[in-house]
N, C-alpha and C. Protein backbone atom coordinates (compact mmCIF):
# COMPACT_ATOMS: atom_id res chain seq x y z
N UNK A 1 64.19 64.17 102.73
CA UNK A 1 64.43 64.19 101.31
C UNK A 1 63.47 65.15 100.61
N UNK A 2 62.34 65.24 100.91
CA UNK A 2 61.11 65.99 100.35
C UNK A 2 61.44 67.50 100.90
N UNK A 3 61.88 67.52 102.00
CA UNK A 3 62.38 68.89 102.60
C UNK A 3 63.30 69.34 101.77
N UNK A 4 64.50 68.97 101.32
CA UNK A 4 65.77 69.20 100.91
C UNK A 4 65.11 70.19 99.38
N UNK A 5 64.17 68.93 98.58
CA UNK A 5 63.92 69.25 97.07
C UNK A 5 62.65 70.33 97.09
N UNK A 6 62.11 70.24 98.27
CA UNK A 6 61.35 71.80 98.21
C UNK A 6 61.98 72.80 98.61
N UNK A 7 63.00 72.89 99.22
CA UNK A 7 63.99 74.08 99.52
C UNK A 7 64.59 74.09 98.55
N UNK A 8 65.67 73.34 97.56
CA UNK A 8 66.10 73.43 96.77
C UNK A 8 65.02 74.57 95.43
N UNK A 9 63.70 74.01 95.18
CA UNK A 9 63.01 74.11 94.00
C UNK A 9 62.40 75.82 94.66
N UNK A 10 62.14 76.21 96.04
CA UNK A 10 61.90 77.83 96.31
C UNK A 10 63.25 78.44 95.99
N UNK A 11 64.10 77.88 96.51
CA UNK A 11 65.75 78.54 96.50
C UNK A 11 65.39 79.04 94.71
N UNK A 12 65.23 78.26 93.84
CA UNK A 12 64.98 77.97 92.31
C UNK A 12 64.32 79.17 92.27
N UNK A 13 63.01 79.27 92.54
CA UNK A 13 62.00 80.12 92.12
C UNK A 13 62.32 81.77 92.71
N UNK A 14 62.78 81.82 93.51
CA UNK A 14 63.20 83.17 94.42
C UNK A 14 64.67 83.76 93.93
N UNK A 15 65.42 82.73 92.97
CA UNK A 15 66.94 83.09 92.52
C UNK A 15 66.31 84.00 90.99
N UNK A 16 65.03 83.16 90.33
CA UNK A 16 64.55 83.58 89.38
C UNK A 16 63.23 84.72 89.13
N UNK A 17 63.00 85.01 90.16
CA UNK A 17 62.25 86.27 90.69
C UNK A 17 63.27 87.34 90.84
N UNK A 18 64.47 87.65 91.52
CA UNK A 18 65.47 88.30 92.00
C UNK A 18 66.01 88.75 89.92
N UNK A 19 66.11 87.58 89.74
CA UNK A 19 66.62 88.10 88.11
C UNK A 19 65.62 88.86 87.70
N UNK A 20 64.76 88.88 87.63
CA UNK A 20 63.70 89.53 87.06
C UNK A 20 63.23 90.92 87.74
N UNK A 21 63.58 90.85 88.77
CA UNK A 21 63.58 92.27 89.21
C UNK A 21 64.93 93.23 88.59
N UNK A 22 65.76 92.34 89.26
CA UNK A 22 66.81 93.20 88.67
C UNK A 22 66.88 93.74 86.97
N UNK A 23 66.65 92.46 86.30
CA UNK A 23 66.68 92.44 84.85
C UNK A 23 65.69 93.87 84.39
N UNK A 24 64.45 94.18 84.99
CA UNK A 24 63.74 95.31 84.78
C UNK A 24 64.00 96.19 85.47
N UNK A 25 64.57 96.55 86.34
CA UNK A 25 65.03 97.52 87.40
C UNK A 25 63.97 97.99 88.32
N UNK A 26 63.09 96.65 88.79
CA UNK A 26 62.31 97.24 89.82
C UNK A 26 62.96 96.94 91.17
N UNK A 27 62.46 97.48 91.96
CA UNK A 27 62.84 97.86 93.62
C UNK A 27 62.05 96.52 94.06
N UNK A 28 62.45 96.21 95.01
CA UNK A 28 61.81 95.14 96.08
C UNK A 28 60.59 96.19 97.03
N UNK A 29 60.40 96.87 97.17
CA UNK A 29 59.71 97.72 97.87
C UNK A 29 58.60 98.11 96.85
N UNK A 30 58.89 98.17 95.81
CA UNK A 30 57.91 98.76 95.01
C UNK A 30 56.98 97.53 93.76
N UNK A 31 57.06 96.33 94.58
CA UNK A 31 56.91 95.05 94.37
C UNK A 31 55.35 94.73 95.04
N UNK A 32 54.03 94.28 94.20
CA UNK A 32 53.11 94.13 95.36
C UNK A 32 52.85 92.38 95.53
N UNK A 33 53.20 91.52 94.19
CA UNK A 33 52.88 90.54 94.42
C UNK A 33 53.90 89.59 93.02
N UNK A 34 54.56 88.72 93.86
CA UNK A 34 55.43 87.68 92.68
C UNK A 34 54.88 86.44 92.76
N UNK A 35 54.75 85.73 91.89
CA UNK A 35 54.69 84.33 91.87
C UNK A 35 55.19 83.45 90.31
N UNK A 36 55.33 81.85 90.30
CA UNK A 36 55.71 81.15 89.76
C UNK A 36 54.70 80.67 88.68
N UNK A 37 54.86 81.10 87.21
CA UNK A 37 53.79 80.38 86.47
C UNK A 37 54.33 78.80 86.50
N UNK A 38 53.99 77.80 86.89
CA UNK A 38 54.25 76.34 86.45
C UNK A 38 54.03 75.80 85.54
N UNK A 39 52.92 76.69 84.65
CA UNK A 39 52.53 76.10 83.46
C UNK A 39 53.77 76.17 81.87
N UNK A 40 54.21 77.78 82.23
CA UNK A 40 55.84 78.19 81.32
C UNK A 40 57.22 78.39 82.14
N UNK A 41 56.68 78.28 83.82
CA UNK A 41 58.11 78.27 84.23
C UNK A 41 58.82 79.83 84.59
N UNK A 42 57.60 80.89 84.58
CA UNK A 42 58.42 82.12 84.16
C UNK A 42 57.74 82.85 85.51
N UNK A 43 58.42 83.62 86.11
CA UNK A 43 58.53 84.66 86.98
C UNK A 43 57.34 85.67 86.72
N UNK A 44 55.72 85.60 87.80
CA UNK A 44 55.02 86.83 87.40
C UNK A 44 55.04 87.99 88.23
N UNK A 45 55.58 89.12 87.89
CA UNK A 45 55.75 89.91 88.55
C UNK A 45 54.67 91.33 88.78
N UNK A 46 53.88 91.97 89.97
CA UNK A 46 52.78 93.04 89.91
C UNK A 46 53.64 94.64 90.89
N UNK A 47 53.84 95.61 90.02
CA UNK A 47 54.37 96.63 90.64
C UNK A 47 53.44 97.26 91.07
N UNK A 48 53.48 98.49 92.33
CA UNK A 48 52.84 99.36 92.78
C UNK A 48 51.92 100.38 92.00
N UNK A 49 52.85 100.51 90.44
CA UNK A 49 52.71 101.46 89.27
C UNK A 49 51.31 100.61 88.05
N UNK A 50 51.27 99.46 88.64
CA UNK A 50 49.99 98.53 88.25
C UNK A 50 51.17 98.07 86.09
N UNK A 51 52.13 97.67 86.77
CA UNK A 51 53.00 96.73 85.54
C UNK A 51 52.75 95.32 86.33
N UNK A 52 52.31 94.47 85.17
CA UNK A 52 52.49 93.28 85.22
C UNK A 52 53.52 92.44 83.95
N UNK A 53 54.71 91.99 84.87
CA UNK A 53 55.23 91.82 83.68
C UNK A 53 56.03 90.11 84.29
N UNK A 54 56.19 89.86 82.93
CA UNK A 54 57.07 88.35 83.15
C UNK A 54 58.33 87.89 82.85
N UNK A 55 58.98 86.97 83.37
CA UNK A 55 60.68 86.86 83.53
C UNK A 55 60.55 85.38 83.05
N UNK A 56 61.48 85.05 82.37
CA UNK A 56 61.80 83.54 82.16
C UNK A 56 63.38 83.71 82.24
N UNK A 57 64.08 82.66 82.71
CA UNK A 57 65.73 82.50 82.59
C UNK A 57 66.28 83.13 81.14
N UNK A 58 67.56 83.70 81.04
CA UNK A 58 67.90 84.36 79.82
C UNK A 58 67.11 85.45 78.90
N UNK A 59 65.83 85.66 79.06
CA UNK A 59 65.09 86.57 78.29
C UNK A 59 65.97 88.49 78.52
N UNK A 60 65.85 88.84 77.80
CA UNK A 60 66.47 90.21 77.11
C UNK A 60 64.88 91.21 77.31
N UNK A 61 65.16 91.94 78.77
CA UNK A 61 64.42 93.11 78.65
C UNK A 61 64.51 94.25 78.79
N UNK A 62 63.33 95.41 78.28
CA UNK A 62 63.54 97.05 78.92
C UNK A 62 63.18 97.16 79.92
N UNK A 63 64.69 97.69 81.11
CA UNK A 63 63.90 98.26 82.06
C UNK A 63 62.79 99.26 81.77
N UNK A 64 61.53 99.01 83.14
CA UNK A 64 60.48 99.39 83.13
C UNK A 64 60.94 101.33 83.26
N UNK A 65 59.76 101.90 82.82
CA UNK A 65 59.63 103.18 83.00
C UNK A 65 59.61 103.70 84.69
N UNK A 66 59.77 104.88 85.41
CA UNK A 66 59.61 104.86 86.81
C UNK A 66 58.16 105.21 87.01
N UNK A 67 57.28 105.40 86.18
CA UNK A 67 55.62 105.74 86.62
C UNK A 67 55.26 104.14 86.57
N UNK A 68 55.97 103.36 85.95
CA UNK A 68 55.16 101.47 86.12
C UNK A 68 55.52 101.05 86.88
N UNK A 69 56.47 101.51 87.58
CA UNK A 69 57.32 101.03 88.34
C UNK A 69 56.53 101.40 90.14
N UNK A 70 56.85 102.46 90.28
CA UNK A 70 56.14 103.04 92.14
C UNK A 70 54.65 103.65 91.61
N UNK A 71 54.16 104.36 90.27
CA UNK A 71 52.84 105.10 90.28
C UNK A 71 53.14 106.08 90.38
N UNK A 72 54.27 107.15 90.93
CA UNK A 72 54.55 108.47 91.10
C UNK A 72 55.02 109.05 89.76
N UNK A 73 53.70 110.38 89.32
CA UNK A 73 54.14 111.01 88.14
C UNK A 73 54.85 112.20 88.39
N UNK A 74 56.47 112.14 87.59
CA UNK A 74 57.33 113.25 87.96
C UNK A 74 56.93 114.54 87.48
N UNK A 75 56.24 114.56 86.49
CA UNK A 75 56.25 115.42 85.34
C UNK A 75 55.59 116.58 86.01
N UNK A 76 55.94 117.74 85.86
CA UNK A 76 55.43 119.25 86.65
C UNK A 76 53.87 119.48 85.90
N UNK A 77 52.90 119.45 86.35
CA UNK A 77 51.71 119.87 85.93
C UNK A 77 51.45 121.38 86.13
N UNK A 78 51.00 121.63 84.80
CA UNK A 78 50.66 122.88 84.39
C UNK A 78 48.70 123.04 85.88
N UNK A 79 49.12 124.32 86.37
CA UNK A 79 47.40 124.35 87.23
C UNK A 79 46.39 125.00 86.45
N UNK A 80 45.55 124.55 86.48
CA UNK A 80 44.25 124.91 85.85
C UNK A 80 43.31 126.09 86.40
N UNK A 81 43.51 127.34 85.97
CA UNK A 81 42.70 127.77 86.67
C UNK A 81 42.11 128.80 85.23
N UNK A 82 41.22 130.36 85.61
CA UNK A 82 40.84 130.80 85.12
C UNK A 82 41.25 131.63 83.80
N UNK A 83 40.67 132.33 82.83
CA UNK A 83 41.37 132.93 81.95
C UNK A 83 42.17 133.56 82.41
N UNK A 84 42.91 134.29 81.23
CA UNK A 84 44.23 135.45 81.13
C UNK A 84 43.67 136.96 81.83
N UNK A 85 44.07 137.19 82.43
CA UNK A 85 43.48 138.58 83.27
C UNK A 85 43.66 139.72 82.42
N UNK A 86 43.14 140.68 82.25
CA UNK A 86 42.94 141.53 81.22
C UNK A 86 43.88 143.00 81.56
């Protein structure tokens, strides 16, 4: 019986992690650490990109940006080097 309602209550917590990924559009791969607040019930989620963010059932969010998401910046960097040559 105690088996059944702790499988039941992870089944719970892992159906509501899965929303929350999806709901922000993070990757399972790009995921470093989930767990269950018990105190509000809500999904804490830690990306690779160093986002910490939280899920409760029904909540309305923005997917995350892709630098919060993996850490990889797309953006073409200008190189730094010496003055304008004469």
């Amino acid at each position: 019986m105690a088996d059944e309602k702790k499988n039941t209550e992870e089944k719970k917590n892992n159906d509501l992690i899965e929303a929350g990924l999806k709901s922000y559009g993070i990757d399972k791969k790009h995921v470093l650490k989930t767990r269950i607040d018990n105190a509000t019930g809500e999904a804490v989620i830690v990306t690779v990109g160093g986002a910490k963010v939280r899920y409760a059932e029904g909540m309305e969010v923005k997917p995350l940006d892709p630098i919060r998401v993996d850490g990889v910046i797309r953006k073409k960097m200008k190189p730094i080097t010496g003055g304008k040559k004469k």
